[in-house]
N, C-alpha and C. Protein backbone atom coordinates (compact mmCIF):
# COMPACT_ATOMS: atom_id res chain seq x y z
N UNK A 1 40.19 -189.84 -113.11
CA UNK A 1 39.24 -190.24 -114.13
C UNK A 1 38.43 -189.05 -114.63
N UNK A 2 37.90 -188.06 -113.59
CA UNK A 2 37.23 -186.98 -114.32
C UNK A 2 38.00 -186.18 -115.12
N UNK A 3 39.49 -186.12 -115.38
CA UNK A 3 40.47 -184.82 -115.85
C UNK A 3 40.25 -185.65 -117.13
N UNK A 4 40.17 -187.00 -116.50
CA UNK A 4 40.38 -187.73 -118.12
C UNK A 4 38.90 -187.15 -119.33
N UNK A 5 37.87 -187.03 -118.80
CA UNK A 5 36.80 -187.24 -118.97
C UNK A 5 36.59 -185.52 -119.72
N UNK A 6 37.29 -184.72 -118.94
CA UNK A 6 36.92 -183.37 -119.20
C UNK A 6 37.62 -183.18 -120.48
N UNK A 7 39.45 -183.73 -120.55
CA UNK A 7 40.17 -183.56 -121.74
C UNK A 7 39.61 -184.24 -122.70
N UNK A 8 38.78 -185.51 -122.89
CA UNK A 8 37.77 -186.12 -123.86
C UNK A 8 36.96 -185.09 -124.15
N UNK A 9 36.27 -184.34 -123.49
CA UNK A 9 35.44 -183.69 -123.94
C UNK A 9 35.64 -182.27 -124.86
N UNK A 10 36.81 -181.66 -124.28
CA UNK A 10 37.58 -180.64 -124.92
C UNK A 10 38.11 -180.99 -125.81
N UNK A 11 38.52 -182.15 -126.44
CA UNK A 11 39.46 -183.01 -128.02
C UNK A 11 37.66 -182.75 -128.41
N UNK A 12 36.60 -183.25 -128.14
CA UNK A 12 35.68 -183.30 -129.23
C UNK A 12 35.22 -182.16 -129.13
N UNK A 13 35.00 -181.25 -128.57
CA UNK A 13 34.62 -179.80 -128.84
C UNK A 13 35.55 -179.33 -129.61
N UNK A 14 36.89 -179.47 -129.74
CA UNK A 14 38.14 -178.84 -130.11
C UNK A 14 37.54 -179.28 -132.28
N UNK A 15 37.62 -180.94 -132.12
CA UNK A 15 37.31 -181.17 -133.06
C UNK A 15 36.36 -180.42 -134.14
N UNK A 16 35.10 -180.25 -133.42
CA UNK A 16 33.55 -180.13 -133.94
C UNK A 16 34.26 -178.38 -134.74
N UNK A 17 34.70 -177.79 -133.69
CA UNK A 17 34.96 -176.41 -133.84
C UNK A 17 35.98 -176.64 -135.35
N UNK A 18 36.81 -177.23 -135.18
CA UNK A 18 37.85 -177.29 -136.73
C UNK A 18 36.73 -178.02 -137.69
N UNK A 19 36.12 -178.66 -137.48
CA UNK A 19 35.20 -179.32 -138.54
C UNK A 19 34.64 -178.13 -139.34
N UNK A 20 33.65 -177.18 -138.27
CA UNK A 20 32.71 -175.97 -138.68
C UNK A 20 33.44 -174.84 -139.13
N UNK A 21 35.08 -174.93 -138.85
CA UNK A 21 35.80 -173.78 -139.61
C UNK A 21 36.44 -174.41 -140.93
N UNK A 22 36.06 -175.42 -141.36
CA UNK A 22 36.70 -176.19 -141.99
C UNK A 22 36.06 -175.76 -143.20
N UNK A 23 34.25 -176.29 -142.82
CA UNK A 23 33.37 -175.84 -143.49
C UNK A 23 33.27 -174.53 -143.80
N UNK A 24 33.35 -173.50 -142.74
CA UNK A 24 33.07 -172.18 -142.80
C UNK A 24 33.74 -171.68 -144.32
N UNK A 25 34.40 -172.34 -144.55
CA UNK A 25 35.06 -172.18 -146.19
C UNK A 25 34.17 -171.88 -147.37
N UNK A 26 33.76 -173.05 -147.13
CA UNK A 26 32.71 -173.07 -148.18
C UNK A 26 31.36 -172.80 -148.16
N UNK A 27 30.42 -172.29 -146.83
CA UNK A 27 29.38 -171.80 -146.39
C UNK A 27 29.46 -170.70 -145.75
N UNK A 28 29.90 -170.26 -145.00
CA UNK A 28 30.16 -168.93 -144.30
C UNK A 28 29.99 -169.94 -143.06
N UNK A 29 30.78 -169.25 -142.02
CA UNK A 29 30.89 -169.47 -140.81
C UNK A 29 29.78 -169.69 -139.88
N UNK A 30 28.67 -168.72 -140.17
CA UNK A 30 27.53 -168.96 -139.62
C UNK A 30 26.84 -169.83 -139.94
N UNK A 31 26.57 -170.38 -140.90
CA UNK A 31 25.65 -171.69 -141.14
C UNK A 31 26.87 -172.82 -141.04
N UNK A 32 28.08 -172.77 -141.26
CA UNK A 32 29.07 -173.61 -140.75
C UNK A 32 29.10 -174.32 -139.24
N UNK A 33 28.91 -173.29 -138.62
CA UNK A 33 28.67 -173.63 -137.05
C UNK A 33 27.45 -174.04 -136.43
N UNK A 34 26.40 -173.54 -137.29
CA UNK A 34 24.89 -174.17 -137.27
C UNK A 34 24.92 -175.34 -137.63
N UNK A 35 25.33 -175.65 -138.67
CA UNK A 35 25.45 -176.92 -139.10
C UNK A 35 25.95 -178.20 -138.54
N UNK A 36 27.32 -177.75 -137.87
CA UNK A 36 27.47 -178.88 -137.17
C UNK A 36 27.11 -179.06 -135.89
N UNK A 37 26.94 -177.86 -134.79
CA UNK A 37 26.15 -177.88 -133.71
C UNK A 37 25.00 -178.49 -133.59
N UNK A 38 24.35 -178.06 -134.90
CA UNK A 38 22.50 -178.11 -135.12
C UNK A 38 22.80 -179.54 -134.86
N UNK A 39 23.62 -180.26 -135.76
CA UNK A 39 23.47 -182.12 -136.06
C UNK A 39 24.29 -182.65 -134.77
N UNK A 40 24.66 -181.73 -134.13
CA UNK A 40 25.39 -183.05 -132.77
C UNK A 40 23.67 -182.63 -131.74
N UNK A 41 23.28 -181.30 -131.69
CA UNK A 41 21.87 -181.41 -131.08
C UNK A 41 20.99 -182.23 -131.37
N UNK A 42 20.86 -182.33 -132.74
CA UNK A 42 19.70 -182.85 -133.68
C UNK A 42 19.91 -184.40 -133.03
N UNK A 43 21.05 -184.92 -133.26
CA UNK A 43 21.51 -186.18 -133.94
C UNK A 43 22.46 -187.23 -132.88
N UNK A 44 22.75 -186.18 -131.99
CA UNK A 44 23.14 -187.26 -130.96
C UNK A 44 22.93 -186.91 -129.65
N UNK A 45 22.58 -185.60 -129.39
CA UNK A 45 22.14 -185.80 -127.36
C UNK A 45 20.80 -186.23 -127.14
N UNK A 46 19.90 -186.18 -128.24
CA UNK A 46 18.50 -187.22 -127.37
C UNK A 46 18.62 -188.64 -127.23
N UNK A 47 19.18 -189.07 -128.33
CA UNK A 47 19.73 -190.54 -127.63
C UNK A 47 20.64 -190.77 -126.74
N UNK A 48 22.24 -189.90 -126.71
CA UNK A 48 22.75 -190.16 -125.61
C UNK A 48 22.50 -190.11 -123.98
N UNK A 49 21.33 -189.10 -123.82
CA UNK A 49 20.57 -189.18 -122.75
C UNK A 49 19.98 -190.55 -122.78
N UNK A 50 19.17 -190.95 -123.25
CA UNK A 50 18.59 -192.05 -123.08
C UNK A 50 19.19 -193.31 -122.93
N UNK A 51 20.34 -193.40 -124.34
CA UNK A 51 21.41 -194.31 -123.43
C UNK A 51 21.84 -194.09 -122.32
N UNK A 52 21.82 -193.14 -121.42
CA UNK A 52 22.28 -193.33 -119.83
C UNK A 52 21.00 -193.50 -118.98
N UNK A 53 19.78 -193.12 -119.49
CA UNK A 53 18.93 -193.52 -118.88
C UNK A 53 18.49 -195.46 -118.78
N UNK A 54 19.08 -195.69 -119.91
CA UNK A 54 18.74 -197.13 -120.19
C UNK A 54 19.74 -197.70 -119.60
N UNK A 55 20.71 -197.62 -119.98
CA UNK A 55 21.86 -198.53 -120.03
C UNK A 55 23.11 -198.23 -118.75
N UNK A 56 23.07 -196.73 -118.23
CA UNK A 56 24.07 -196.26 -117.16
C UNK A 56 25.35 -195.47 -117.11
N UNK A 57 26.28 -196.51 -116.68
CA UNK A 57 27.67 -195.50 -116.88
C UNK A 57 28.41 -196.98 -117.63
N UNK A 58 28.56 -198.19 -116.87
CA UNK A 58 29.62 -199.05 -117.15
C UNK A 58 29.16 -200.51 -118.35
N UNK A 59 27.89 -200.37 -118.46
CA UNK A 59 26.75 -201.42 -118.89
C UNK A 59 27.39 -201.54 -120.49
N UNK A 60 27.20 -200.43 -121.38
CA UNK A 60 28.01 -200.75 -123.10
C UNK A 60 29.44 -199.99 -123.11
N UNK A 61 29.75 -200.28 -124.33
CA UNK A 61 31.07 -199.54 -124.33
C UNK A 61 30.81 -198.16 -125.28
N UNK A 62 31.63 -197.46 -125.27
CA UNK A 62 31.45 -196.38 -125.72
C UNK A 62 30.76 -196.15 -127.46
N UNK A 63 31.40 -197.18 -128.14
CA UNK A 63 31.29 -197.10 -129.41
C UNK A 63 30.07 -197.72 -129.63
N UNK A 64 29.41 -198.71 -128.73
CA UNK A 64 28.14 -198.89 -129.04
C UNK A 64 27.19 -197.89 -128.16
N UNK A 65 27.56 -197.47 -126.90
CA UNK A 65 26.68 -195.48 -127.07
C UNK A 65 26.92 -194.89 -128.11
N UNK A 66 27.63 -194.62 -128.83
CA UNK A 66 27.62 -193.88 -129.48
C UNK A 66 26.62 -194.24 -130.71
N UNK A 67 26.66 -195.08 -131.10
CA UNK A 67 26.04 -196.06 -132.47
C UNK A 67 24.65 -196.04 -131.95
N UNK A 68 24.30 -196.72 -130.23
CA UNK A 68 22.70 -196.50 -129.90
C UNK A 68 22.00 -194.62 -129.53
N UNK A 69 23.09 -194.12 -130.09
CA UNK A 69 22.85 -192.31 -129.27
C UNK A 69 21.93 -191.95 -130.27
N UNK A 70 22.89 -192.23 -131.70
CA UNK A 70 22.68 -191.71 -133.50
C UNK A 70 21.19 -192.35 -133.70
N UNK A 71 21.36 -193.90 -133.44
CA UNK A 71 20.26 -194.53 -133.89
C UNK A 71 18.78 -194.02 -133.11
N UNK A 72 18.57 -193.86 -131.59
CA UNK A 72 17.68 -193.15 -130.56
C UNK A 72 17.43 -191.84 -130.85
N UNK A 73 18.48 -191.19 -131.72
CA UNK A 73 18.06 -190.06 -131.63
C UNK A 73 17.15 -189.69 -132.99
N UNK A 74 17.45 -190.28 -134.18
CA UNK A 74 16.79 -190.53 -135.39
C UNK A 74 15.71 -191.17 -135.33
N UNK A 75 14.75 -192.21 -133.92
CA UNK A 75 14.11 -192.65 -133.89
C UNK A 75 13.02 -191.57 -133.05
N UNK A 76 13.48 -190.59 -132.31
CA UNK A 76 12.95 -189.96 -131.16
C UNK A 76 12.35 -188.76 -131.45
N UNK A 77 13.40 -188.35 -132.10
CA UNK A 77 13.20 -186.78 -132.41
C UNK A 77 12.08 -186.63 -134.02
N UNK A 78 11.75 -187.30 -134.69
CA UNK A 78 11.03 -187.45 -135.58
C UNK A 78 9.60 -188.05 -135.22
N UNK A 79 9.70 -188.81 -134.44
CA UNK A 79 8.22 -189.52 -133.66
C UNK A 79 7.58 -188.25 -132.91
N UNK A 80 8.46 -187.39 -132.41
CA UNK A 80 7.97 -186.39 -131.16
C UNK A 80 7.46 -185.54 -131.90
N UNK A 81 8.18 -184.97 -133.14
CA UNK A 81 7.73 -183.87 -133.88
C UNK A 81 6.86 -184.19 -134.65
N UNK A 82 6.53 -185.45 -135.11
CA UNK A 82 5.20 -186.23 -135.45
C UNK A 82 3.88 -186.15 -135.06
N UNK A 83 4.50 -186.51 -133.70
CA UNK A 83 2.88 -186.84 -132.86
C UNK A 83 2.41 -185.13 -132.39
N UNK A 84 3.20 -183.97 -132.54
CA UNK A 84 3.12 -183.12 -131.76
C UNK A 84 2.56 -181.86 -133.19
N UNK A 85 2.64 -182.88 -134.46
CA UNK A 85 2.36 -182.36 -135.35
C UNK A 85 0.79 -182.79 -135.49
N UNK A 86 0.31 -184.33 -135.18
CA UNK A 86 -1.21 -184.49 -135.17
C UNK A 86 -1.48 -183.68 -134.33
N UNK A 87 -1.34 -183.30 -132.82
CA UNK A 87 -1.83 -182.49 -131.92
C UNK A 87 -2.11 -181.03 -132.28
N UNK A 88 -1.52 -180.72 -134.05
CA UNK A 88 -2.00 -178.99 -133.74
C UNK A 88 -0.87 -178.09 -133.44
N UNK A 89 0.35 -179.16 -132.93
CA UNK A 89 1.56 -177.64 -132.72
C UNK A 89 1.88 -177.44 -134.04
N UNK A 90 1.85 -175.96 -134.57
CA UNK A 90 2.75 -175.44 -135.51
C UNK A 90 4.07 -176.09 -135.53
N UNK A 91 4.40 -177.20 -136.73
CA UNK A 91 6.09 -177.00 -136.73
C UNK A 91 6.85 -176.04 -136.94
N UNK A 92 7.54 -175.58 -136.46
CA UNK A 92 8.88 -174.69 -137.33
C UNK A 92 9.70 -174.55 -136.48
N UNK A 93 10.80 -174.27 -136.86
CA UNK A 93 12.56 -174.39 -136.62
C UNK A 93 12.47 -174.40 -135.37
N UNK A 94 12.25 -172.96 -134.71
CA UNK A 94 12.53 -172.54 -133.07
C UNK A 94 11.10 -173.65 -132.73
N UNK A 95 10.24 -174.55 -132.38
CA UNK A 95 9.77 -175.18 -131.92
C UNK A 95 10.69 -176.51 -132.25
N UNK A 96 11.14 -176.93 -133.00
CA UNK A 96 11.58 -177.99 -132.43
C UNK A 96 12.97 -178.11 -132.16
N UNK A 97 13.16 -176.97 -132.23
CA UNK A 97 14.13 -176.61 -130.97
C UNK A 97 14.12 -176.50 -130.08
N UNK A 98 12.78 -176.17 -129.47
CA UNK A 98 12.43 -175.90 -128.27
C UNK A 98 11.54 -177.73 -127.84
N UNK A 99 11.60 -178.38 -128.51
CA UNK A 99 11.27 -179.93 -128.28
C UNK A 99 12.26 -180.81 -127.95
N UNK A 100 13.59 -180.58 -128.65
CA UNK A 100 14.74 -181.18 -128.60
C UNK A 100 15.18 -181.21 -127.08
N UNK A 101 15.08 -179.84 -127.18
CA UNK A 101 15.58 -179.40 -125.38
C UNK A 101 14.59 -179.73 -124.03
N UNK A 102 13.60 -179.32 -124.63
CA UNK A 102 12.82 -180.39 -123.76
C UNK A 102 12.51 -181.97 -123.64
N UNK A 103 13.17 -182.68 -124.64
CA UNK A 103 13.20 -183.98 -124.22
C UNK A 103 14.75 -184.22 -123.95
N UNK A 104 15.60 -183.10 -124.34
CA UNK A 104 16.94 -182.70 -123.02
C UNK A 104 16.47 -183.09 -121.65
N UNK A 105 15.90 -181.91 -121.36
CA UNK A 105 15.61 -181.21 -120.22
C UNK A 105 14.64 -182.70 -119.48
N UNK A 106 13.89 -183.50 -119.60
CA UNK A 106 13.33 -184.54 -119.40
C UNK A 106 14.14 -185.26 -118.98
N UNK A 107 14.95 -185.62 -120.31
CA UNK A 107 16.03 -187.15 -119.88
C UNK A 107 16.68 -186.06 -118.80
N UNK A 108 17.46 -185.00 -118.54
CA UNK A 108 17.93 -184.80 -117.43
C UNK A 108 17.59 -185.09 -116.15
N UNK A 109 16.33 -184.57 -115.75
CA UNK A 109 15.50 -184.73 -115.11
C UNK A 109 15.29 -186.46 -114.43
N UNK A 110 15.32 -186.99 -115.58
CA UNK A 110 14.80 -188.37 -114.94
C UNK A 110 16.63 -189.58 -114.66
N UNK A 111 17.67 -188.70 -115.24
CA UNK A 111 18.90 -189.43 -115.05
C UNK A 111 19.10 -188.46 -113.47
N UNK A 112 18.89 -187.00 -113.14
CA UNK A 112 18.89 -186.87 -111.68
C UNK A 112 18.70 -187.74 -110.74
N UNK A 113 17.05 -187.79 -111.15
CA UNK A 113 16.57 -188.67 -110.10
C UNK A 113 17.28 -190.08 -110.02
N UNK A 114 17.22 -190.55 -111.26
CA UNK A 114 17.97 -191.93 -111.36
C UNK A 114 18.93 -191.91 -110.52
N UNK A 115 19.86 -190.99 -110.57
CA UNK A 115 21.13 -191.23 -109.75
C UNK A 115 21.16 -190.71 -108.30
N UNK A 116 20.62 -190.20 -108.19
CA UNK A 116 20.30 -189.45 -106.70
C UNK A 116 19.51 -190.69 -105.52
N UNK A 117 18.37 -191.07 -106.24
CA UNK A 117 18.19 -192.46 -105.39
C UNK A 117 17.75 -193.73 -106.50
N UNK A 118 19.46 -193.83 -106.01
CA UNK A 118 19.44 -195.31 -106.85
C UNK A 118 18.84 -196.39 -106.58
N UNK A 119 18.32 -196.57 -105.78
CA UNK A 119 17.63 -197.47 -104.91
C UNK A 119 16.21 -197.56 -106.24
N UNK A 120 15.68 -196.91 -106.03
CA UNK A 120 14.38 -196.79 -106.54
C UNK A 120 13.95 -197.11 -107.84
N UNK A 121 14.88 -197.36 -108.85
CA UNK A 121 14.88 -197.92 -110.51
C UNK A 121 16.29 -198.95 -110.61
């Protein structure tokens, strides 16, 4: 099951990469690869964390993670840079970049623990 899991993951990296050279056509390569990296960061790992924080491993099926990843993450990442905008932080690019990853770095953090002692949530 994990070989399965790893070759899933290498078809969509494989993908993303022909997408951004696809583009690189018509933008240059460098904002080609920004572009679509930026939007799988932007646009789908703060929700997909959270769908595993919510929901687990076996609980939805894939296509509705995926659908609650897009939707969590459009709800998350705009509220954070919101509220962090009344507080006084300067927005700009490399900060909420550096927000993204820290509500990475969070949901990681709290799917560790989650799984480490399951007992406890």
């Amino acid at each position: 099951m994990k070989k399965k899991s790893i070759i899933n993951a290498l078809i969509v990296l494989g993908g993303l990469i022909v997408v951004a050279l696809i583009l690189g056509i018509q933008l240059g390569l460098s904002q080609s690869f920004r572009l679509v990296f930026g939007s799988v960061f932007m646009l789908f790992l703060p929700g997909f964390i959270v769908t595993w924080i919510l929901w687990g491993k076996k609980t939805i099926s894939p296509i509705e993670r995926f659908v609650l990843s897009l939707v969590f993450s459009i709800a998350i990442v705009p509220l954070v840079v919101f509220l962090l905008n009344k507080t006084g932080v300067l927005i700009t690019s490399a900060n909420i970049i550096i927000i993204v990853a820290a509500i990475l770095l969070i949901g990681g953090v709290i799917l560790f623990y989650k799984y480490k002692f399951k007992k406890a949530f």
